[in-house]
C-alpha atoms as a PDB file:
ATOM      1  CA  UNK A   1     -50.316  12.207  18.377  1.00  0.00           C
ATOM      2  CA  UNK A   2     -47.893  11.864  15.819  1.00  0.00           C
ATOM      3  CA  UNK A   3     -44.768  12.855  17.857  1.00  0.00           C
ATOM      4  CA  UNK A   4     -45.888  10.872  20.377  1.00  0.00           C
ATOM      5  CA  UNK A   5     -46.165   7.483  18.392  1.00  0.00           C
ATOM      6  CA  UNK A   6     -42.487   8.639  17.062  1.00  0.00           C
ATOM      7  CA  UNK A   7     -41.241   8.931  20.112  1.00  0.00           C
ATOM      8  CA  UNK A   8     -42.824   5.705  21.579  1.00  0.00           C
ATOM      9  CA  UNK A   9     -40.575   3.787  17.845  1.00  0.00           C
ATOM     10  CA  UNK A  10     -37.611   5.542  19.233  1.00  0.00           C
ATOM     11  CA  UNK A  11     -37.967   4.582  22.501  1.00  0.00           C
ATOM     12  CA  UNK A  12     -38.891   1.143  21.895  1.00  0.00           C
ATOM     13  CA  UNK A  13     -35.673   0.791  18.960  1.00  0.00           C
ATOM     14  CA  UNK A  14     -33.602   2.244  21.046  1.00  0.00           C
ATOM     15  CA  UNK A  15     -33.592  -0.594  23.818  1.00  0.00           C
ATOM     16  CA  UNK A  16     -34.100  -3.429  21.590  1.00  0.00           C
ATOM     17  CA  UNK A  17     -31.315  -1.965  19.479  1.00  0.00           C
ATOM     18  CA  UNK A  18     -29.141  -1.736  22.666  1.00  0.00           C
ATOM     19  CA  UNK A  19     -30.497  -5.390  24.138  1.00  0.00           C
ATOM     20  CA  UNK A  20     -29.580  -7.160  21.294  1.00  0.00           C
ATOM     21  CA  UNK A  21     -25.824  -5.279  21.562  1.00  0.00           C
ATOM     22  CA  UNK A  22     -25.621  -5.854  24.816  1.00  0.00           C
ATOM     23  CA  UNK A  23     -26.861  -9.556  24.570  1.00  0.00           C
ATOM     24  CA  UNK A  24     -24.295 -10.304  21.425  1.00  0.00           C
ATOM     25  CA  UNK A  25     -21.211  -8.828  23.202  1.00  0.00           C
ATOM     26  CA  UNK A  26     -22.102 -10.603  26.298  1.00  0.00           C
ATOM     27  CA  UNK A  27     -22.140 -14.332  24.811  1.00  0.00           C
ATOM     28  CA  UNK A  28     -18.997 -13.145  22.127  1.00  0.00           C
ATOM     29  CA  UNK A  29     -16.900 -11.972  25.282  1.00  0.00           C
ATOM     30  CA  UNK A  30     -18.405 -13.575  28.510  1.00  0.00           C
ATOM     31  CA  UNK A  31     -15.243 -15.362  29.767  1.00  0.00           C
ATOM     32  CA  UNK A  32     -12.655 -12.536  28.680  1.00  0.00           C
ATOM     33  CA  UNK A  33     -15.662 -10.064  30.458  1.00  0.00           C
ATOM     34  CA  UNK A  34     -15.710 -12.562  33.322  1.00  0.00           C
ATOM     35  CA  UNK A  35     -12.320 -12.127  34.065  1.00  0.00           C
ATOM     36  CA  UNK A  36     -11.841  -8.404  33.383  1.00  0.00           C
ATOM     37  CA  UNK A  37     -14.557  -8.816  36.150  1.00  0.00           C
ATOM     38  CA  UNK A  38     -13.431 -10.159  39.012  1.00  0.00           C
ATOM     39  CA  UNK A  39      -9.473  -8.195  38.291  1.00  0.00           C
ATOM     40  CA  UNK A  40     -11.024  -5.055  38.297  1.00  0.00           C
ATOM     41  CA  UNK A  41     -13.701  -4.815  40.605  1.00  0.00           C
ATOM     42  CA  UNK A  42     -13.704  -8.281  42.974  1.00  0.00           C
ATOM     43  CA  UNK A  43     -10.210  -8.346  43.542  1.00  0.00           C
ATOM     44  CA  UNK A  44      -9.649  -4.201  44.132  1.00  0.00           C
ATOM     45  CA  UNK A  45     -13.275  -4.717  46.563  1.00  0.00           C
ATOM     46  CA  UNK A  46     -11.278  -7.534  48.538  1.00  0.00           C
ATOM     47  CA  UNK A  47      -8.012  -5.705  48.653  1.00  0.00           C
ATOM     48  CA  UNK A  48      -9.843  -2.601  50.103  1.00  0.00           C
ATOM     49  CA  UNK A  49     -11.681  -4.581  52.575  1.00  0.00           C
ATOM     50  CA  UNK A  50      -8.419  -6.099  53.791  1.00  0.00           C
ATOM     51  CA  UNK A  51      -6.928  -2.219  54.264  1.00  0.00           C
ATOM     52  CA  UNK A  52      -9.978  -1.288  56.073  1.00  0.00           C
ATOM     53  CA  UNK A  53      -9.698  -3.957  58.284  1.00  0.00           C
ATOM     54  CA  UNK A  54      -5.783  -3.760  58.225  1.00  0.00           C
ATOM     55  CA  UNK A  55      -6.149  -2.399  61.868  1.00  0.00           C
ATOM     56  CA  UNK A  56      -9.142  -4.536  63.286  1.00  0.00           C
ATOM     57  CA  UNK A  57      -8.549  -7.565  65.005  1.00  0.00           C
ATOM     58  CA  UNK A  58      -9.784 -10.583  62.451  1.00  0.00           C
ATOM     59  CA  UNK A  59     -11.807 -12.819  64.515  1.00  0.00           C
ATOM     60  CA  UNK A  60     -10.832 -16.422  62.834  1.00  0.00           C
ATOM     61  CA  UNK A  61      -7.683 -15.643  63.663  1.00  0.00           C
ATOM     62  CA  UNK A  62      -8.661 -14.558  66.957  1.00  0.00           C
ATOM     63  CA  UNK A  63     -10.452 -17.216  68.007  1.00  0.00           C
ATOM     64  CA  UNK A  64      -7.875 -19.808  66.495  1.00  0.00           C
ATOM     65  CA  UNK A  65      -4.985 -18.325  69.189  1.00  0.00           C
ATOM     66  CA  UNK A  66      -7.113 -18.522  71.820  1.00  0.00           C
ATOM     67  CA  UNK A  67      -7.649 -22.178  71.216  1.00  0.00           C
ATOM     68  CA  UNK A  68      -4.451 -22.671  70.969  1.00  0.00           C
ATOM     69  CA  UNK A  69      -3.262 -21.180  74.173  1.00  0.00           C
ATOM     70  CA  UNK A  70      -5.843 -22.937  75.714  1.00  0.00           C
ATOM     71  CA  UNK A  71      -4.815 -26.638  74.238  1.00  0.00           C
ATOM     72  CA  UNK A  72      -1.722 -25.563  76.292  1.00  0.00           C
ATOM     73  CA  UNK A  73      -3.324 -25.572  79.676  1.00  0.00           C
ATOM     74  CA  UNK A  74      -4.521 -21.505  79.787  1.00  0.00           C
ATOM     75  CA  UNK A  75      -7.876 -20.443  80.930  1.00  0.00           C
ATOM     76  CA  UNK A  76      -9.982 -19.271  77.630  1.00  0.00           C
ATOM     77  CA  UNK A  77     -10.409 -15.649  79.490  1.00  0.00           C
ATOM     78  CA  UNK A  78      -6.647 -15.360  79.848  1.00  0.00           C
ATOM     79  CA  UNK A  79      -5.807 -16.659  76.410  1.00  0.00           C
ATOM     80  CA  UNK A  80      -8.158 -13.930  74.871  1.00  0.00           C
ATOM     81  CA  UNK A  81      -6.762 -11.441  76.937  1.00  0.00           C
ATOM     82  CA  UNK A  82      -3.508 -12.580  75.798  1.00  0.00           C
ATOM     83  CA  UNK A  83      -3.939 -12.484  72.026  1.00  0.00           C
ATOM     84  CA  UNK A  84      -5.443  -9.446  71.939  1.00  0.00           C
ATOM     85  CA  UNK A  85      -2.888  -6.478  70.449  1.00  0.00           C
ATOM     86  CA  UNK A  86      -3.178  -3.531  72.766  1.00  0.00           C
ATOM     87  CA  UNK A  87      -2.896  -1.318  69.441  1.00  0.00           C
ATOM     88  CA  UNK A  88      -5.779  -3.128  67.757  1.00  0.00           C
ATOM     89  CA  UNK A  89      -9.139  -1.963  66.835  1.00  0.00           C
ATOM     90  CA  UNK A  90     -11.949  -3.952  68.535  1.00  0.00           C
ATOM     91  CA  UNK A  91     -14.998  -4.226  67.943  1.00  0.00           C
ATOM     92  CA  UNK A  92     -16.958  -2.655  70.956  1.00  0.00           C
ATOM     93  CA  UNK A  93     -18.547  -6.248  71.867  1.00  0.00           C
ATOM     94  CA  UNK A  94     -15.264  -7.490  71.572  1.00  0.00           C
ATOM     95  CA  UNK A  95     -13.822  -4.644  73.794  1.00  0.00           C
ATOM     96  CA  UNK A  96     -16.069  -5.420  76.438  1.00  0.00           C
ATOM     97  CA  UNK A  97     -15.651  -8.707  76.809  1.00  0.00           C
ATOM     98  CA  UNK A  98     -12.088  -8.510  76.755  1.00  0.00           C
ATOM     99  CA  UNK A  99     -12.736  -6.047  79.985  1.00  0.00           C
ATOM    100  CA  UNK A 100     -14.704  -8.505  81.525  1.00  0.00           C
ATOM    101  CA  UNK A 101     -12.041 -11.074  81.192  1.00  0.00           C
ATOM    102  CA  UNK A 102      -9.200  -8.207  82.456  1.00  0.00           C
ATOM    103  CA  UNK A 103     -11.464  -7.942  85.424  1.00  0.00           C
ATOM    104  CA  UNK A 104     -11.681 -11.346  86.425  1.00  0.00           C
ATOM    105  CA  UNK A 105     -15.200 -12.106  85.239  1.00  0.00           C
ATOM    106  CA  UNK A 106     -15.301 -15.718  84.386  1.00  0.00           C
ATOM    107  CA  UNK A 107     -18.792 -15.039  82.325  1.00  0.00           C
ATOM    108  CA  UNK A 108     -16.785 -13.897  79.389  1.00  0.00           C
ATOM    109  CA  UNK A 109     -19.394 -11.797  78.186  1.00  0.00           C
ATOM    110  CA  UNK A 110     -22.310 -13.855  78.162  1.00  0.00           C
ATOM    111  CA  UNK A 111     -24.297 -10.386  78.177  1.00  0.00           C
ATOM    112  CA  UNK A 112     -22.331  -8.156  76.392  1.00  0.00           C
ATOM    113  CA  UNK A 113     -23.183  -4.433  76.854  1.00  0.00           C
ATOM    114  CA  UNK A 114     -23.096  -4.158  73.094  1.00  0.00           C
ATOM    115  CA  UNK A 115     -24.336  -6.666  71.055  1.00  0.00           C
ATOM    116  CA  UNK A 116     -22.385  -7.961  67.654  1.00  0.00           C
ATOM    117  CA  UNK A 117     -23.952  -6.656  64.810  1.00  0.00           C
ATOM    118  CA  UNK A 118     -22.300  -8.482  61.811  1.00  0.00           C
ATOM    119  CA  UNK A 119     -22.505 -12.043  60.797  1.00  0.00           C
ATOM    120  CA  UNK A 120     -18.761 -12.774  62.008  1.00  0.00           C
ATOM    121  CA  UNK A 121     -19.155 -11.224  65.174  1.00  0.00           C
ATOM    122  CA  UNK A 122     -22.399 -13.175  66.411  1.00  0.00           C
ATOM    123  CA  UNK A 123     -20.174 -16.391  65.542  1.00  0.00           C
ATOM    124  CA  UNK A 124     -17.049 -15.106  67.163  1.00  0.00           C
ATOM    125  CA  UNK A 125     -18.996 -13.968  70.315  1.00  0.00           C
ATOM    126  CA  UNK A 126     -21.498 -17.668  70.380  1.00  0.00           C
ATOM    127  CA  UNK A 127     -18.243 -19.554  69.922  1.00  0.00           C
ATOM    128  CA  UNK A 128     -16.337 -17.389  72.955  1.00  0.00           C
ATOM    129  CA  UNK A 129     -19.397 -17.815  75.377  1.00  0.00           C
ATOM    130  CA  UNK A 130     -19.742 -22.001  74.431  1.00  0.00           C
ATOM    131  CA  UNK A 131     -15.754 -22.127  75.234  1.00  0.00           C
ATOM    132  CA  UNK A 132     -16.516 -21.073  79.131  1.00  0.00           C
ATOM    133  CA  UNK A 133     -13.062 -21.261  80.645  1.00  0.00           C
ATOM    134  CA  UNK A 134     -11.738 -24.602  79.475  1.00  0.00           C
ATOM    135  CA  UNK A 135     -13.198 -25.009  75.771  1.00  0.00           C
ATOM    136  CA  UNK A 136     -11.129 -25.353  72.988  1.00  0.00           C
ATOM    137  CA  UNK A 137     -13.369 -27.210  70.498  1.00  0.00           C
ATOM    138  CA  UNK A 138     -15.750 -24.178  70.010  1.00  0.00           C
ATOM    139  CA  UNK A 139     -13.325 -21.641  69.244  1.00  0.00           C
ATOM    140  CA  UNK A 140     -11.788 -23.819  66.741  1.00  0.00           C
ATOM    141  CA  UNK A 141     -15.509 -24.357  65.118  1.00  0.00           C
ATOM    142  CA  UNK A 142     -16.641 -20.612  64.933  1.00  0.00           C
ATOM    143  CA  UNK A 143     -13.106 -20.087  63.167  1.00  0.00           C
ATOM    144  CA  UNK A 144     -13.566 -22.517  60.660  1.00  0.00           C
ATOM    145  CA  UNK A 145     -17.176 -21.770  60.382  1.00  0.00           C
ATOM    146  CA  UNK A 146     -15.638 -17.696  59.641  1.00  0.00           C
ATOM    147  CA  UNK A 147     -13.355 -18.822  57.039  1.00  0.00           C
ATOM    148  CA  UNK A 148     -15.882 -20.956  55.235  1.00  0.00           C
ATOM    149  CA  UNK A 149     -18.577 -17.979  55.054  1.00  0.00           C
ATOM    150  CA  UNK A 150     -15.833 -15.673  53.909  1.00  0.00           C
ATOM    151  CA  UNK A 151     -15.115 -18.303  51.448  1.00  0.00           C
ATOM    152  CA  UNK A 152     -18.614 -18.860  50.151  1.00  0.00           C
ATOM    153  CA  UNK A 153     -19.200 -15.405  49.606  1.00  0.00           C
ATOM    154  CA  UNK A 154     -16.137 -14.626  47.608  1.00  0.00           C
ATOM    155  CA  UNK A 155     -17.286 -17.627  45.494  1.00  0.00           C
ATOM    156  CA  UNK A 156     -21.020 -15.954  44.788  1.00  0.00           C
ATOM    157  CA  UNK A 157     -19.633 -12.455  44.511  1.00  0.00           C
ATOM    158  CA  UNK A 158     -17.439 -14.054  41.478  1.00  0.00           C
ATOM    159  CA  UNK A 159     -20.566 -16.026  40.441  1.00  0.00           C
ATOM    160  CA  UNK A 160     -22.682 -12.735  39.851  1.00  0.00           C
ATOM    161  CA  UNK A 161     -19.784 -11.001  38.088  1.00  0.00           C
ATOM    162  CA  UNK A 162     -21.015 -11.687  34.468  1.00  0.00           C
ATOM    163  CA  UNK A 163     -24.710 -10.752  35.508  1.00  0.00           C
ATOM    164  CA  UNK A 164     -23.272  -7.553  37.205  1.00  0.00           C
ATOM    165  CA  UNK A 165     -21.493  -6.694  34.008  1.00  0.00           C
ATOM    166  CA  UNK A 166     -24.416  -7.634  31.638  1.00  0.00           C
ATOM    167  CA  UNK A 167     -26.596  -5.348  34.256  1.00  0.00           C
ATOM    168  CA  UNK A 168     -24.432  -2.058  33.088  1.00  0.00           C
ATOM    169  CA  UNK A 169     -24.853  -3.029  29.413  1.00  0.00           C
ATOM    170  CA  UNK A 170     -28.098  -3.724  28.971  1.00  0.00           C
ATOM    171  CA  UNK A 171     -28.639  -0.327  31.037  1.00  0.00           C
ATOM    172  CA  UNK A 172     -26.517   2.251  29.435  1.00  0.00           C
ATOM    173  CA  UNK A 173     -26.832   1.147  26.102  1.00  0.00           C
ATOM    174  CA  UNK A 174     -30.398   1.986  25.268  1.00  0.00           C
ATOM    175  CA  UNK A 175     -29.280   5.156  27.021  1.00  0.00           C
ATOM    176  CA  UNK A 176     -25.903   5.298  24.438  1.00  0.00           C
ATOM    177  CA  UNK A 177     -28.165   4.607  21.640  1.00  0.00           C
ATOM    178  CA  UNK A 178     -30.638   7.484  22.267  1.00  0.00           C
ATOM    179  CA  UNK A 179     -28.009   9.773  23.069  1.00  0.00           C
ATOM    180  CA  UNK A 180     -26.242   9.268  19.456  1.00  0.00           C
ATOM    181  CA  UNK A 181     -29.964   9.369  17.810  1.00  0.00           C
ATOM    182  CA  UNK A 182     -30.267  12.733  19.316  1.00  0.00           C
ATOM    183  CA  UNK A 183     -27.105  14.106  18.514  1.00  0.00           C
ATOM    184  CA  UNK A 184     -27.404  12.901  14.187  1.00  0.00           C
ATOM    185  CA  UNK A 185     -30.320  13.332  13.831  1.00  0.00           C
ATOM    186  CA  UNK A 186     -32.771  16.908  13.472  1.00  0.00           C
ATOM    187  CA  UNK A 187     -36.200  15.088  13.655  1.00  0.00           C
ATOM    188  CA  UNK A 188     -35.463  12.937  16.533  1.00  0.00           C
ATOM    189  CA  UNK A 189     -34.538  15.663  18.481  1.00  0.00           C
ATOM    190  CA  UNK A 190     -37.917  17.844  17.650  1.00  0.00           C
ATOM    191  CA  UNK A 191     -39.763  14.580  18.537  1.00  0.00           C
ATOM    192  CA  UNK A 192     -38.592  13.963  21.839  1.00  0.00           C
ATOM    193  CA  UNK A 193     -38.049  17.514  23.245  1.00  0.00           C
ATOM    194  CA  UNK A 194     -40.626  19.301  20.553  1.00  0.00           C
ATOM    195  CA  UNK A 195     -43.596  17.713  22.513  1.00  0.00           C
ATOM    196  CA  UNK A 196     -44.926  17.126  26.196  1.00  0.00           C
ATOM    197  CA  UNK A 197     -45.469  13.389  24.988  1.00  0.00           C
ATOM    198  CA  UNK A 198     -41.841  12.786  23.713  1.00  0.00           C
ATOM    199  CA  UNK A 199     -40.641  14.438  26.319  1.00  0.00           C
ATOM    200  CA  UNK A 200     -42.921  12.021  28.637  1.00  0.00           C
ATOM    201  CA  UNK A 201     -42.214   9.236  26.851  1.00  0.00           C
ATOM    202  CA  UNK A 202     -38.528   9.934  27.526  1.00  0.00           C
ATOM    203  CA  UNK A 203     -38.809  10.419  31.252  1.00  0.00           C
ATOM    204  CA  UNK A 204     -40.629   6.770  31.519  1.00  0.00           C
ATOM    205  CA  UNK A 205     -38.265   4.901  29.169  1.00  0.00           C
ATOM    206  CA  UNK A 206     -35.696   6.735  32.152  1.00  0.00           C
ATOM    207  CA  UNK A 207     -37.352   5.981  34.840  1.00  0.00           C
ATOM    208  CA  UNK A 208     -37.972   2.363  34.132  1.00  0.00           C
ATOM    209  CA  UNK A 209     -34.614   1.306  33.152  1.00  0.00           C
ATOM    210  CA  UNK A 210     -33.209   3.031  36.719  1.00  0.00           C
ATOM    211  CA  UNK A 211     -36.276   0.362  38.380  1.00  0.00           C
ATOM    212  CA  UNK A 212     -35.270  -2.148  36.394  1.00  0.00           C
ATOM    213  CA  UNK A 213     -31.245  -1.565  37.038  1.00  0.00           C
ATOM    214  CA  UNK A 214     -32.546  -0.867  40.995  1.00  0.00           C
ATOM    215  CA  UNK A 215     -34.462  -4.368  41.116  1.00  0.00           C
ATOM    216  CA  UNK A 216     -31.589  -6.240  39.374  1.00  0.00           C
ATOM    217  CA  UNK A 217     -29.120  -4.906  41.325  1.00  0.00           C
ATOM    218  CA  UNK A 218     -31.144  -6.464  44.575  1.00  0.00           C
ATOM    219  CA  UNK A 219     -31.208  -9.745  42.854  1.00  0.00           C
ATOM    220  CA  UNK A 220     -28.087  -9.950  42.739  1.00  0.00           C
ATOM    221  CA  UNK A 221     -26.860  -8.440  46.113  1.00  0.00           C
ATOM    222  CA  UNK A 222     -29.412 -10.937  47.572  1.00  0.00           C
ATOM    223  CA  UNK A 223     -27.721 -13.767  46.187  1.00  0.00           C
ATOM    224  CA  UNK A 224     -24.129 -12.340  47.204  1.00  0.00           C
ATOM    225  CA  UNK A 225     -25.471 -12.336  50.362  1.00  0.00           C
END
Protein backbone atom coordinates (compact mmCIF):
# COMPACT_ATOMS: atom_id res chain seq x y z
CA UNK A 1 0.00 0.00 0.00
CA UNK A 2 2.74 2.07 0.86
CA UNK A 3 4.75 1.74 -2.42
CA UNK A 4 1.86 2.19 -4.14
CA UNK A 5 0.79 5.66 -2.63
CA UNK A 6 4.71 6.52 -3.33
CA UNK A 7 4.53 5.73 -6.54
CA UNK A 8 1.11 7.42 -7.24
CA UNK A 9 3.42 11.17 -5.44
CA UNK A 10 5.96 10.34 -8.01
CA UNK A 11 3.85 9.94 -10.68
CA UNK A 12 1.68 12.75 -9.99
CA UNK A 13 5.18 15.27 -9.23
CA UNK A 14 6.60 14.12 -11.95
CA UNK A 15 4.04 15.65 -14.56
CA UNK A 16 3.17 18.63 -12.67
CA UNK A 17 6.90 19.14 -12.21
CA UNK A 18 7.33 18.72 -16.03
CA UNK A 19 3.86 20.86 -16.90
CA UNK A 20 4.86 23.68 -15.13
CA UNK A 21 8.54 23.41 -17.16
CA UNK A 22 7.05 22.91 -20.07
CA UNK A 23 4.36 25.71 -19.55
CA UNK A 24 7.25 28.38 -18.31
CA UNK A 25 9.59 27.70 -21.30
CA UNK A 26 6.73 27.86 -23.61
CA UNK A 27 5.46 31.55 -22.67
CA UNK A 28 9.56 32.63 -21.95
CA UNK A 29 10.42 31.38 -25.61
CA UNK A 30 7.13 31.11 -27.70
CA UNK A 31 8.11 33.45 -30.58
CA UNK A 32 11.94 32.36 -30.77
CA UNK A 33 10.15 28.49 -30.47
CA UNK A 34 7.67 29.68 -33.09
CA UNK A 35 10.15 30.36 -35.46
CA UNK A 36 12.66 27.56 -34.80
CA UNK A 37 9.23 25.95 -35.75
CA UNK A 38 8.22 26.59 -38.88
CA UNK A 39 12.51 26.66 -40.17
CA UNK A 40 12.89 23.35 -39.08
CA UNK A 41 10.01 21.36 -39.60
CA UNK A 42 7.29 23.56 -41.92
CA UNK A 43 9.68 24.76 -44.24
CA UNK A 44 11.92 21.21 -44.66
CA UNK A 45 7.90 19.46 -44.85
CA UNK A 46 7.18 22.00 -47.83
CA UNK A 47 10.53 21.64 -49.48
CA UNK A 48 10.08 17.78 -49.46
CA UNK A 49 6.66 17.96 -50.76
CA UNK A 50 7.87 20.12 -53.65
CA UNK A 51 10.74 17.19 -54.48
CA UNK A 52 8.13 14.62 -54.32
CA UNK A 53 6.09 16.29 -56.58
CA UNK A 54 9.19 17.65 -58.57
CA UNK A 55 8.06 15.12 -61.33
CA UNK A 56 4.13 15.35 -61.15
CA UNK A 57 2.35 17.62 -63.20
CA UNK A 58 0.98 20.59 -60.66
CA UNK A 59 -2.54 21.06 -61.55
CA UNK A 60 -2.89 25.09 -60.97
CA UNK A 61 -0.46 25.36 -63.25
CA UNK A 62 -2.04 22.95 -65.43
CA UNK A 63 -5.16 24.21 -65.61
CA UNK A 64 -3.86 27.93 -65.93
CA UNK A 65 -2.06 26.87 -69.59
CA UNK A 66 -4.87 25.35 -70.71
CA UNK A 67 -6.85 28.50 -70.25
CA UNK A 68 -4.56 30.23 -71.77
CA UNK A 69 -4.26 28.34 -74.97
CA UNK A 70 -7.74 28.35 -75.08
CA UNK A 71 -8.19 32.43 -74.71
CA UNK A 72 -6.16 32.01 -77.97
CA UNK A 73 -8.79 30.28 -79.99
CA UNK A 74 -7.72 26.28 -79.09
CA UNK A 75 -10.22 23.70 -78.19
CA UNK A 76 -9.85 22.97 -74.19
CA UNK A 77 -9.15 19.07 -75.21
CA UNK A 78 -6.30 20.14 -77.46
CA UNK A 79 -4.87 22.73 -75.11
CA UNK A 80 -4.65 19.98 -72.33
CA UNK A 81 -3.21 17.69 -74.58
CA UNK A 82 -0.83 20.30 -75.43
CA UNK A 83 0.47 21.30 -72.01
CA UNK A 84 0.87 18.13 -70.87
CA UNK A 85 4.92 17.05 -70.68
CA UNK A 86 5.20 13.63 -72.22
CA UNK A 87 7.91 12.93 -69.35
CA UNK A 88 5.52 13.94 -66.58
CA UNK A 89 3.94 11.96 -63.92
CA UNK A 90 0.10 12.03 -64.07
CA UNK A 91 -2.10 11.29 -61.99
CA UNK A 92 -4.07 8.18 -63.36
CA UNK A 93 -7.45 10.37 -63.62
CA UNK A 94 -5.45 12.80 -65.21
CA UNK A 95 -3.87 10.16 -67.59
CA UNK A 96 -7.07 9.09 -68.72
CA UNK A 97 -8.54 11.96 -69.55
CA UNK A 98 -5.72 13.18 -71.36
CA UNK A 99 -6.33 9.74 -73.53
CA UNK A 100 -9.69 10.59 -74.02
CA UNK A 101 -8.81 13.94 -75.37
CA UNK A 102 -5.76 12.14 -77.67
CA UNK A 103 -8.58 10.05 -78.97
CA UNK A 104 -10.86 12.57 -80.01
CA UNK A 105 -13.42 12.27 -77.23
CA UNK A 106 -14.94 15.63 -76.78
CA UNK A 107 -16.39 14.39 -73.14
CA UNK A 108 -13.07 15.15 -71.61
CA UNK A 109 -13.50 12.73 -69.03
CA UNK A 110 -16.73 13.40 -67.66
CA UNK A 111 -16.52 9.64 -66.32
CA UNK A 112 -13.17 9.06 -65.64
CA UNK A 113 -12.15 5.37 -65.24
CA UNK A 114 -10.37 6.42 -62.08
CA UNK A 115 -11.71 8.78 -59.93
CA UNK A 116 -9.46 11.77 -58.20
CA UNK A 117 -8.81 10.99 -54.85
CA UNK A 118 -7.21 14.19 -53.35
CA UNK A 119 -8.72 17.51 -52.71
CA UNK A 120 -6.74 19.18 -55.77
CA UNK A 121 -7.59 16.64 -58.10
CA UNK A 122 -11.55 16.67 -57.62
CA UNK A 123 -11.10 20.58 -58.34
CA UNK A 124 -8.76 20.14 -61.24
CA UNK A 125 -10.99 17.37 -62.78
CA UNK A 126 -14.76 19.57 -61.86
CA UNK A 127 -13.04 22.60 -63.35
CA UNK A 128 -11.78 20.46 -66.72
CA UNK A 129 -15.33 18.85 -67.20
CA UNK A 130 -17.29 22.64 -66.60
CA UNK A 131 -14.66 24.01 -69.39
CA UNK A 132 -16.34 21.52 -72.19
CA UNK A 133 -14.44 22.50 -75.30
CA UNK A 134 -14.61 26.28 -75.31
CA UNK A 135 -14.38 27.30 -71.45
CA UNK A 136 -11.81 29.31 -70.21
CA UNK A 137 -13.40 30.88 -67.10
CA UNK A 138 -13.49 27.51 -65.16
CA UNK A 139 -10.07 26.51 -65.55
CA UNK A 140 -8.94 29.81 -64.44
CA UNK A 141 -11.35 29.38 -61.16
CA UNK A 142 -10.27 25.78 -60.07
CA UNK A 143 -6.58 27.27 -60.39
CA UNK A 144 -7.10 30.02 -58.25
CA UNK A 145 -9.35 28.08 -56.05
CA UNK A 146 -5.84 25.40 -55.86
CA UNK A 147 -3.58 28.11 -54.96
CA UNK A 148 -5.81 29.58 -52.30
CA UNK A 149 -6.29 26.04 -50.46
CA UNK A 150 -2.58 25.49 -50.72
CA UNK A 151 -2.32 28.84 -49.26
CA UNK A 152 -4.71 28.41 -46.37
CA UNK A 153 -3.21 25.39 -45.29
CA UNK A 154 0.34 26.56 -45.14
CA UNK A 155 -1.14 29.40 -43.02
CA UNK A 156 -2.85 26.76 -40.31
CA UNK A 157 0.07 24.37 -40.48
CA UNK A 158 2.20 27.59 -39.22
CA UNK A 159 -0.72 28.44 -36.87
CA UNK A 160 -0.44 24.98 -34.96
CA UNK A 161 3.36 25.19 -34.84
CA UNK A 162 3.60 26.51 -31.19
CA UNK A 163 0.83 23.94 -30.04
CA UNK A 164 2.80 21.17 -31.94
CA UNK A 165 5.92 22.17 -30.10
CA UNK A 166 4.22 22.65 -26.64
CA UNK A 167 2.61 18.97 -27.50
CA UNK A 168 6.39 17.35 -27.35
CA UNK A 169 7.12 19.25 -24.11
CA UNK A 170 4.49 18.75 -22.09
CA UNK A 171 4.91 14.93 -23.25
CA UNK A 172 8.48 14.05 -22.77
CA UNK A 173 9.08 15.99 -19.89
CA UNK A 174 7.14 14.17 -17.23
CA UNK A 175 8.84 11.28 -19.01
CA UNK A 176 12.55 13.31 -18.59
CA UNK A 177 11.66 13.97 -15.10
CA UNK A 178 10.96 10.33 -14.06
CA UNK A 179 13.76 9.10 -15.92
CA UNK A 180 16.36 11.41 -13.84
CA UNK A 181 14.27 10.44 -10.48
CA UNK A 182 15.09 6.93 -11.29
CA UNK A 183 18.51 7.23 -12.14
CA UNK A 184 19.49 9.58 -8.44
CA UNK A 185 17.64 8.21 -6.56
CA UNK A 186 17.72 4.31 -4.65
CA UNK A 187 14.13 4.50 -3.16
CA UNK A 188 12.41 5.68 -6.18
CA UNK A 189 13.66 3.04 -8.07
CA UNK A 190 12.53 0.14 -5.39
CA UNK A 191 9.13 1.95 -5.47
CA UNK A 192 8.33 1.84 -8.93
CA UNK A 193 9.93 -1.48 -10.08
CA UNK A 194 9.99 -3.12 -6.29
CA UNK A 195 6.12 -3.54 -6.53
CA UNK A 196 3.28 -4.76 -9.00
CA UNK A 197 1.51 -1.35 -8.03
CA UNK A 198 4.49 0.98 -8.91
CA UNK A 199 5.14 -0.84 -11.60
CA UNK A 200 1.23 -0.40 -12.58
CA UNK A 201 1.13 2.86 -11.70
CA UNK A 202 3.99 3.45 -14.14
CA UNK A 203 2.46 1.69 -17.10
CA UNK A 204 -0.85 4.05 -16.70
CA UNK A 205 0.99 7.34 -16.13
CA UNK A 206 2.61 5.76 -19.83
CA UNK A 207 -0.15 4.88 -21.31
CA UNK A 208 -2.13 8.00 -20.71
CA UNK A 209 0.31 10.52 -21.74
CA UNK A 210 0.74 8.39 -25.34
CA UNK A 211 -3.61 8.97 -25.38
CA UNK A 212 -3.27 12.17 -24.46
CA UNK A 213 -0.19 13.00 -27.06
CA UNK A 214 -2.49 10.59 -29.66
CA UNK A 215 -5.74 12.83 -29.08
CA UNK A 216 -3.76 16.13 -29.29
CA UNK A 217 -2.04 15.28 -32.11
CA UNK A 218 -5.71 14.77 -33.94
CA UNK A 219 -6.68 18.14 -32.75
CA UNK A 220 -4.36 19.55 -34.31
CA UNK A 221 -4.09 17.60 -37.67
CA UNK A 222 -7.88 18.29 -37.79
CA UNK A 223 -7.43 21.84 -37.77
CA UNK A 224 -4.41 21.65 -40.39
CA UNK A 225 -6.75 20.09 -42.35
Amino acid sequence: MNGAIAASVVLVGSAASGGCIALAAHAAAAPRLHASWVRSRLLPAAARTRSRRADRVDLADLLDAVARQVRTGTSVPAALVASVNGSAHLAPWLGDVVRRCRSGDAALGRHPVSTPHDREGRVAHRALVLAGTSQHGPLEHGAAIIRLERSLRAERRAAVAPVRASVRILTLAPVALLAWLLARSPEVRETVTGSPAGLGSVTAGAVLNLAGRSWMGRIVSGAVR
